[in-house]
Protein backbone atom coordinates (compact mmCIF):
# COMPACT_ATOMS: atom_id res chain seq x y z
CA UNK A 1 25.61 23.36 2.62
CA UNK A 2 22.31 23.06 0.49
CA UNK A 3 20.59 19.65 1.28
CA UNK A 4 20.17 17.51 -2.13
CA UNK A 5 16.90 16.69 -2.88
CA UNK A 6 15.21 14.11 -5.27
CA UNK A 7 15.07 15.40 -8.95
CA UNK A 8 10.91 16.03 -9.21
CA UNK A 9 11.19 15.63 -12.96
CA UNK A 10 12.59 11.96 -12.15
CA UNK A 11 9.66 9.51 -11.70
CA UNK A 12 10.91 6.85 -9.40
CA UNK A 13 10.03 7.06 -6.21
CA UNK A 14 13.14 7.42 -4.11
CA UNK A 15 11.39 4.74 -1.61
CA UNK A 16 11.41 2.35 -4.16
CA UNK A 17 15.22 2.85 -4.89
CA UNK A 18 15.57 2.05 -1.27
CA UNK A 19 12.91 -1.13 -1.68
CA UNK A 20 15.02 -2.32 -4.84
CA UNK A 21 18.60 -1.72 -2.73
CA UNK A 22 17.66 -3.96 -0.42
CA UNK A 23 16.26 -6.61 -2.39
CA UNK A 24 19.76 -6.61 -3.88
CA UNK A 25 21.45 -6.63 -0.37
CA UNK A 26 19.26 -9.48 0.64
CA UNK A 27 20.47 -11.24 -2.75
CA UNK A 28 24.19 -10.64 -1.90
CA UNK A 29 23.86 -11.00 1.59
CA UNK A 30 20.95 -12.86 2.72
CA UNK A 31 19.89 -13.55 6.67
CA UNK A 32 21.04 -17.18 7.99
CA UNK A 33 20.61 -19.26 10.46
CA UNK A 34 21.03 -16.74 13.60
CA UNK A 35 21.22 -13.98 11.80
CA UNK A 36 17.79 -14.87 10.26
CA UNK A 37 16.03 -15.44 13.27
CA UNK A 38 17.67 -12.18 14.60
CA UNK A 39 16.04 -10.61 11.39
CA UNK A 40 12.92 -11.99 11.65
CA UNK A 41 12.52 -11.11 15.54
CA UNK A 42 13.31 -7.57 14.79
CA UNK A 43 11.00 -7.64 11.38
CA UNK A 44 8.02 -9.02 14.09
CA UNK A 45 9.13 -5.89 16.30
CA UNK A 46 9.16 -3.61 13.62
CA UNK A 47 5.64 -4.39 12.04
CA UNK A 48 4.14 -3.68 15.18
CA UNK A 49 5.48 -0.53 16.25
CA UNK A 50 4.43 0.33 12.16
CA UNK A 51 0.78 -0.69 13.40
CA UNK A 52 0.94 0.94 16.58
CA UNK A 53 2.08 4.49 15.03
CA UNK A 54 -0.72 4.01 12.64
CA UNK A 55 -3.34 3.79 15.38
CA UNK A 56 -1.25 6.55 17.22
CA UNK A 57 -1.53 9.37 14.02
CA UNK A 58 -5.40 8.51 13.53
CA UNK A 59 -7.83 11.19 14.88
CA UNK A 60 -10.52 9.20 15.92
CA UNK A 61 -12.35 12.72 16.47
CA UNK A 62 -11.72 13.24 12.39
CA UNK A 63 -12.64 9.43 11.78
CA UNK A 64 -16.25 9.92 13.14
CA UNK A 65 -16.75 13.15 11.39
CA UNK A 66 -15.27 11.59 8.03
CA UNK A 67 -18.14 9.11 8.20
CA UNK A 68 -20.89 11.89 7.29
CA UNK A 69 -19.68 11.67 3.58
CA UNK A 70 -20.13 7.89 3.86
CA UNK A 71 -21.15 7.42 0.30
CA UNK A 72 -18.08 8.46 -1.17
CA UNK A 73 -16.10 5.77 1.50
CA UNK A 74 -18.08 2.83 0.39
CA UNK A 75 -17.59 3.40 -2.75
CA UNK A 76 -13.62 3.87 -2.00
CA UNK A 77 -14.07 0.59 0.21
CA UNK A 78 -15.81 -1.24 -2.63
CA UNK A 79 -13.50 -0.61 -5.23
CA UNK A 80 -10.69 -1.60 -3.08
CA UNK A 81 -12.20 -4.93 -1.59
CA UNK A 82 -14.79 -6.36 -4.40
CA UNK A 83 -13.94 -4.65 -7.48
CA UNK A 84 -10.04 -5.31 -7.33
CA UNK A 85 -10.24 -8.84 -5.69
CA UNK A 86 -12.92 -9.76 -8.42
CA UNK A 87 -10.44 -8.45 -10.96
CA UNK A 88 -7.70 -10.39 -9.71
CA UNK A 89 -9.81 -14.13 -9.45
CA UNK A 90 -10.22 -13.10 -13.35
CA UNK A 91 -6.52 -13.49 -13.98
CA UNK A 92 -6.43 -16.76 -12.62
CA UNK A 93 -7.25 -17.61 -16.76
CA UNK A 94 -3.82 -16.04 -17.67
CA UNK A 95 -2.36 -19.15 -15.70
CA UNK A 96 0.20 -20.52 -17.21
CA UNK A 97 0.15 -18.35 -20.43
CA UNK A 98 1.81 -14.90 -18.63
CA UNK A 99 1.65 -16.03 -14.97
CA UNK A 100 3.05 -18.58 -12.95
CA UNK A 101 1.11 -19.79 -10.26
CA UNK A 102 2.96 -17.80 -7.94
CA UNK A 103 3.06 -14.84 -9.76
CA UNK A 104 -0.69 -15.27 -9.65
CA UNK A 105 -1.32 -16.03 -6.02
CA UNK A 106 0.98 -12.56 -5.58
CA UNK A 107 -1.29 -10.94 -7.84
CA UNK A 108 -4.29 -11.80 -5.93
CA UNK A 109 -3.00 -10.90 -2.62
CA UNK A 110 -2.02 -7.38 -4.69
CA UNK A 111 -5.60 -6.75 -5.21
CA UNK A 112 -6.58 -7.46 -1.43
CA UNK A 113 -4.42 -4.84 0.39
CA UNK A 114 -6.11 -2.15 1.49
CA UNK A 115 -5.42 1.70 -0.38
CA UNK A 116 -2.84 4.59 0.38
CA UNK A 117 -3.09 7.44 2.67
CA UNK A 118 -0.26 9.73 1.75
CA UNK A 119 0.09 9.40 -2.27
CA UNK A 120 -3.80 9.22 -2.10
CA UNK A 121 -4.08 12.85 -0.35
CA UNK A 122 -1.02 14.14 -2.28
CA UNK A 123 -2.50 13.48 -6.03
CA UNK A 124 -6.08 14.41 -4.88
CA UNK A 125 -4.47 17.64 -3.33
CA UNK A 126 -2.46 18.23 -6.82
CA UNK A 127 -5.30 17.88 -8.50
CA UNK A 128 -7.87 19.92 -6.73
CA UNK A 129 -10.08 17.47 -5.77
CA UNK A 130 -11.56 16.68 -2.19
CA UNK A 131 -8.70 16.40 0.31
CA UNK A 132 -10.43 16.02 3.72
CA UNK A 133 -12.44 12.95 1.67
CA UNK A 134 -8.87 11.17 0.37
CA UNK A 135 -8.08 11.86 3.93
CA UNK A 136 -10.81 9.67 5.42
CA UNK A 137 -11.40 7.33 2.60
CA UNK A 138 -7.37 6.11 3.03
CA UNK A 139 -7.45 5.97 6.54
CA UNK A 140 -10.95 3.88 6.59
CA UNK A 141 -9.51 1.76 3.78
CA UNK A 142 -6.18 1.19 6.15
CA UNK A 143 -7.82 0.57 9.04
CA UNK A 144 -10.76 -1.80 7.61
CA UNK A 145 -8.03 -3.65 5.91
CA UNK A 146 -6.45 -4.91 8.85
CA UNK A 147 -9.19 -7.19 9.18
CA UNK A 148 -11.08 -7.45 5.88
CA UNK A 149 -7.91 -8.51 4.00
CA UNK A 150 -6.92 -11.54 5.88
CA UNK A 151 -10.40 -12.63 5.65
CA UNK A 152 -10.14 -12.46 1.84
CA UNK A 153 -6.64 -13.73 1.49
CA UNK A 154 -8.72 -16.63 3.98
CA UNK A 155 -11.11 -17.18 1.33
CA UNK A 156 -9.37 -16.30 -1.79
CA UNK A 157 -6.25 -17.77 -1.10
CA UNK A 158 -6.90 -20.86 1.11
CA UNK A 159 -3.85 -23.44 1.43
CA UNK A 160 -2.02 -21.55 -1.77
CA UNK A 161 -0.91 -18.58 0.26
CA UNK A 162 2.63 -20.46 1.38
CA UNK A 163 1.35 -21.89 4.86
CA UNK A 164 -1.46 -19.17 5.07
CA UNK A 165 -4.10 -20.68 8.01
CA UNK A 166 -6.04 -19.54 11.29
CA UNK A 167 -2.71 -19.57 12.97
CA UNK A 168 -1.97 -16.84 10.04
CA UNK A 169 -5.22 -15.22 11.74
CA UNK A 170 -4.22 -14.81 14.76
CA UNK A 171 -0.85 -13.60 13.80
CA UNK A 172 -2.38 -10.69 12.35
CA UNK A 173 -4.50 -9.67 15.02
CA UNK A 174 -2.06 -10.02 17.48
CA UNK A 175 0.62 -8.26 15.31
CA UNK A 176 -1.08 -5.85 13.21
CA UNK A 177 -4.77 -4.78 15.19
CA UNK A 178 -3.68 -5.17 18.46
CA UNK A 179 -0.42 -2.61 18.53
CA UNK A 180 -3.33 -0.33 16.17
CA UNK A 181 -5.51 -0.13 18.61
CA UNK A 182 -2.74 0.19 21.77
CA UNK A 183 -1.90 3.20 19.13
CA UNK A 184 -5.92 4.52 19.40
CA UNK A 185 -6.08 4.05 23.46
CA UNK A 186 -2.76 6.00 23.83
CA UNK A 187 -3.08 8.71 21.35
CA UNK A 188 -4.04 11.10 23.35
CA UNK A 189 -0.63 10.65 25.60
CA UNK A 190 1.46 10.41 22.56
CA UNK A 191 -0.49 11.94 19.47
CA UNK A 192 1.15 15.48 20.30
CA UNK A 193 4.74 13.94 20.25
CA UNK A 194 4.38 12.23 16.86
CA UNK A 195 2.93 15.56 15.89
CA UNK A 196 6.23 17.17 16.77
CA UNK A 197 8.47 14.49 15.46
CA UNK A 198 7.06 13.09 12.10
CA UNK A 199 10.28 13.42 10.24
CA UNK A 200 12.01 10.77 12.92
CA UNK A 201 8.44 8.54 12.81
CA UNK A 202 8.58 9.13 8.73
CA UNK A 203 12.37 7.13 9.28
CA UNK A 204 11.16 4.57 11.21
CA UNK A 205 8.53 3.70 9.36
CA UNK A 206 10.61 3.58 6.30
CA UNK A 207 12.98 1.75 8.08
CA UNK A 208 10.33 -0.94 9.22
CA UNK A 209 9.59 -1.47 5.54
CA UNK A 210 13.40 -1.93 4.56
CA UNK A 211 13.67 -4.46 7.57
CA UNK A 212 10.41 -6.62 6.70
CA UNK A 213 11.89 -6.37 3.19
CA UNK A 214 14.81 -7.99 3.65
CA UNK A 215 14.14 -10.51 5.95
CA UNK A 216 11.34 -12.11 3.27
CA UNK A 217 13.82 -11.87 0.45
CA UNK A 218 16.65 -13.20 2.69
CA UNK A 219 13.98 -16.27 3.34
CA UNK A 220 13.29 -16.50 -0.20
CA UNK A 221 17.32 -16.66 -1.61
CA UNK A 222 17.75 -19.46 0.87
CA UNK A 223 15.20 -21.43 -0.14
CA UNK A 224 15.56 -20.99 -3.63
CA UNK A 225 12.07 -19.60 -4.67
CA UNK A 226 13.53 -16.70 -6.81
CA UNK A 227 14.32 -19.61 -9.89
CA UNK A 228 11.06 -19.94 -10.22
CA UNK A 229 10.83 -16.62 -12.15
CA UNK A 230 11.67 -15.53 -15.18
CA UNK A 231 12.27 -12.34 -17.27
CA UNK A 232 9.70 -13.52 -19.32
CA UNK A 233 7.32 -13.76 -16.93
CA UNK A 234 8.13 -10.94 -15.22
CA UNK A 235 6.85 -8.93 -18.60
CA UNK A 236 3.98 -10.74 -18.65
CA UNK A 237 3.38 -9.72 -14.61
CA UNK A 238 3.77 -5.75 -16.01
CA UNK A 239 1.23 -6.19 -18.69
CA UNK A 240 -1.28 -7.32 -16.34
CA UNK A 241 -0.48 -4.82 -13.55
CA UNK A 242 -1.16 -2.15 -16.48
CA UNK A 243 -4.41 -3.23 -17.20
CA UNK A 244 -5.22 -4.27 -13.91
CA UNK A 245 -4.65 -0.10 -13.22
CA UNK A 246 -5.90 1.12 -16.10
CA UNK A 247 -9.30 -0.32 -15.76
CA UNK A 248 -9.74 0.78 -12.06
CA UNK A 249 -8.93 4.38 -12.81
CA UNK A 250 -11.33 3.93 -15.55
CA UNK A 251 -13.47 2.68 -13.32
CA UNK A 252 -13.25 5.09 -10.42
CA UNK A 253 -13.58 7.90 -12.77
CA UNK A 254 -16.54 6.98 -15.11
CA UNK A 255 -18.39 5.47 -12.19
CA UNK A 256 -18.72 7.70 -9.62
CA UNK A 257 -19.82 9.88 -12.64
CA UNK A 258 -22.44 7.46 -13.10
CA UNK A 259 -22.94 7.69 -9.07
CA UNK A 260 -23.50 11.54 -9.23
CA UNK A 261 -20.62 12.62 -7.08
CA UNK A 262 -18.89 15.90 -7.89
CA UNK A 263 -15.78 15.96 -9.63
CA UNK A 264 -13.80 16.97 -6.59
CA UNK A 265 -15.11 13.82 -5.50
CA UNK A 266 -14.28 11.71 -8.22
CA UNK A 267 -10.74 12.72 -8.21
CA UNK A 268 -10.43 11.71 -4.26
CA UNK A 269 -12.44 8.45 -5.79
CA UNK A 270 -10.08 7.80 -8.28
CA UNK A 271 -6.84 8.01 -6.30
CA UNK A 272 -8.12 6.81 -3.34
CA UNK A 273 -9.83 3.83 -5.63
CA UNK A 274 -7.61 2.66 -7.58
CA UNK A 275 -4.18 2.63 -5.65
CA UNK A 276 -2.90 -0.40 -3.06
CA UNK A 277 -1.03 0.00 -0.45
CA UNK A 278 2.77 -1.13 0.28
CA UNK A 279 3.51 0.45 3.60
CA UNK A 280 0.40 -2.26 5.00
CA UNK A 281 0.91 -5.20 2.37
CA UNK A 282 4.25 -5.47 3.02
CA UNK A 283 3.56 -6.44 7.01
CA UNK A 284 0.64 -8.84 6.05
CA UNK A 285 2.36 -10.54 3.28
CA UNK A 286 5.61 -11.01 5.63
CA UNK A 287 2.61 -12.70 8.15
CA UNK A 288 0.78 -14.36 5.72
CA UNK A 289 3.25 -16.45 3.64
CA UNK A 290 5.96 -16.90 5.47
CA UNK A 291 9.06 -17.77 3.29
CA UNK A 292 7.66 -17.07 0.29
CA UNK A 293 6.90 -13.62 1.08
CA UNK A 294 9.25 -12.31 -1.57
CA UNK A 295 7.47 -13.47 -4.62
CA UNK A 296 4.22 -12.48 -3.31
CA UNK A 297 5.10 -9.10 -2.77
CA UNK A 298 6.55 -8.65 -5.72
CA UNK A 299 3.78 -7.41 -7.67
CA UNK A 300 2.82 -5.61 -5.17
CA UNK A 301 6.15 -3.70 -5.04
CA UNK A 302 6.04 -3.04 -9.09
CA UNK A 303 2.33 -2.14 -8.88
CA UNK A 304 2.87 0.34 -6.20
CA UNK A 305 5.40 2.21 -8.15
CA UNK A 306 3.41 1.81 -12.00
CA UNK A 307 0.62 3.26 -10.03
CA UNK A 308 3.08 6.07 -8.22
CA UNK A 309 4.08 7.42 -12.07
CA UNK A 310 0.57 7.32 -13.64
CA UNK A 311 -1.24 8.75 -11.29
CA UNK A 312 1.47 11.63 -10.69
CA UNK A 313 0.68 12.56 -14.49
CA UNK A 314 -3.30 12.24 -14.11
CA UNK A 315 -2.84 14.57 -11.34
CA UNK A 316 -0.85 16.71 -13.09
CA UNK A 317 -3.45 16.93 -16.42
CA UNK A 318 -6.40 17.17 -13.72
CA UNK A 319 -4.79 19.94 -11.71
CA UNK A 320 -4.83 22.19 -15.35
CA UNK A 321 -7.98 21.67 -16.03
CA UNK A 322 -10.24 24.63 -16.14
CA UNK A 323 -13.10 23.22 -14.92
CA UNK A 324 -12.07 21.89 -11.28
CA UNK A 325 -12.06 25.05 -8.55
CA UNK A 326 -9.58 25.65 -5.64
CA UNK A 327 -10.45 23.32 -2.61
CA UNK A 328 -9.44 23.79 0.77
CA UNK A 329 -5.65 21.85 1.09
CA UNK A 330 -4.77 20.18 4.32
CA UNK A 331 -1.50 20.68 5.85
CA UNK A 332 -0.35 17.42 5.44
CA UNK A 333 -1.66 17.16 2.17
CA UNK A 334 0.60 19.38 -0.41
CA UNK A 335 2.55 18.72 -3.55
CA UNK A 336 5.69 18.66 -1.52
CA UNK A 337 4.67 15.22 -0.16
CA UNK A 338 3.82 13.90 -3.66
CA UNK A 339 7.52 14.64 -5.13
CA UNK A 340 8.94 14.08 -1.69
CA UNK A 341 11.35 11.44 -0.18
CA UNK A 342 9.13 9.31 1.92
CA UNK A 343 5.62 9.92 1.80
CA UNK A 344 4.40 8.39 -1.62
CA UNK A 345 5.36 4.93 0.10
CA UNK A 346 1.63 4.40 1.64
């Protein structure tokens, strides 16, 4: 019997069918009571094994070695923690016209998450740029987020992140860093099984997403949060996701031109530059806000898929362009993974 596959001429991410499923399964059917502290127990569980695989699948030997092309990762880094964050303090002035305050606060903790890994490598890869750069530049930007974007949410956010304080600190260290770097120590015990296995690891870390998914939108139907929006503003949230993307691949492309990098460079720039990541905001937001989780990811969730279908057709234009030469691919790197089931998540 032939296995069905996902259209590739369709350009939702299958993921984000999944994400949107269980937003409407946590509408129907939301966690109480019991069942919600079940839920969030197992959600808590679940974000740190997530953490602890991602320490677990980083080569710290390919880390070090990624760090000799260090201009190209702080400029990655920068885009991702002072360029976007500055970005999204500058919609605060679109208060109340197109966003809510919420909607706003969401928006800012949108531009603090660290980048991708997987879409990041896939794109670069379809588009012939530098692969073994995406590769490091994604996995610094994970891994430095961990830390750097609870310090900004901190700063930027304050008391408006839903209950967000030091306690919120700790919670990620002990939740998110810790499990990481139990992942780095034991690596070399368990890298070569998750090497074997990374369909079954590919499950459960889709299925830790699904889980922290509906346990914040369970907490928000309960206590009501999800009348604060309206279609209205919802529209106005897409317009300024759409510029908010269009002027960081703008950005990432015309500056690093201005930097002098090559254009395989700037292509692992732009898509490693100007993409956030879900798989890692998802946990932190579910840390950081508490109850009103759900409204703060959600322009996270409809950025991460906006940014999944434009950059899948700038790859595609980049990829037939005569001037950019073959580059060496990475294994885990092909077009496969960029039309795939559950890769394009990170």
């Amino acid at each position: 019997m032939k296995r069905l596959q996902w259209p590739s001429w369709m350009p939702v991410d299958p993921f984000i069918v999944l994400l949107l499923g269980t937003v409407g399964l946590a509408a129907l059917f939301p966690a109480r009571d019991t069942a919600a502290d079940v839920a969030s127990g197992a959600s808590t569980a679940a974000i740190a094994l997530l953490f602890f695989l991602y320490g677990a699948r980083l080569s710290t030997r390919e880390a070090i070695a990624g760090f000799k092309h260090w201009r190209l990762h702080v400029t990655v880094l920068a885009s991702t923690f002072v360029v976007f964050p500055l970005l999204g303090l500058a919609a605060r002035g679109l208060v109340p016209v197109l966003l809510t305050h919420s909607l706003f606060t969401g928006l800012l903790f949108l531009t603090l998450v660290p980048s991708t890994i997987q879409s990041s490598i896939a794109f670069t890869s379809i588009a012939r740029g530098n692969v073994p750069a995406a590769i490091c530049a994604g996995s610094f930007s994970s891994l430095a987020g961990i830390v750097i974007t609870p310090l900004l949410a901190a700063a930027l956010l304050g008391g408006s992140g839903g209950g967000f304080s030091a306690d919120s600190l700790i919670k990620i260290v002990l939740q998110l860093l810790v499990p990481f770097v139990a992942g780095q120590v034991l690596r070399p015990w368990v890298g070569g099984f998750i090497t074997r296995h990374k369909k079954v690891l590919g499950l459960v870390d889709r299925g830790s997403i699904l889980l922290v998914v509906y346990t914040a939108f369970s907490e928000g139907m309960v206590q009501g949060i999800w009348h604060q929006v309206s279609p209205l503003r919802l529209g106005g949230l897409l317009v300024v996701e759409a510029a908010l993307l269009g002027v960081m691949l703008l950005l990432t492309w015309y500056g690093s031109r201005a930097l002098g990098f090559t254009r395989e460079d700037r292509i692992a720039i732009q898509f490693a530059g100007s993409k956030k990541s879900l798989a890692s905001g998802l946990p932190m937001a579910s840390v950081l806000f508490g109850a009103h989780a759900s409204l703060a990811v959600l322009p996270l969730m409809l950025f991460h898929q906006m940014q999944l279908m434009v950059c899948a057709v700038i790859a595609k234009r980049r990829s037939r362009d005569p001037r950019n030469a073959p580059v060496a691919i990475a294994p885990a790197a092909t077009s496969r993974t960029a039309v795939g089931t559950g890769a394009r998540y990170r």
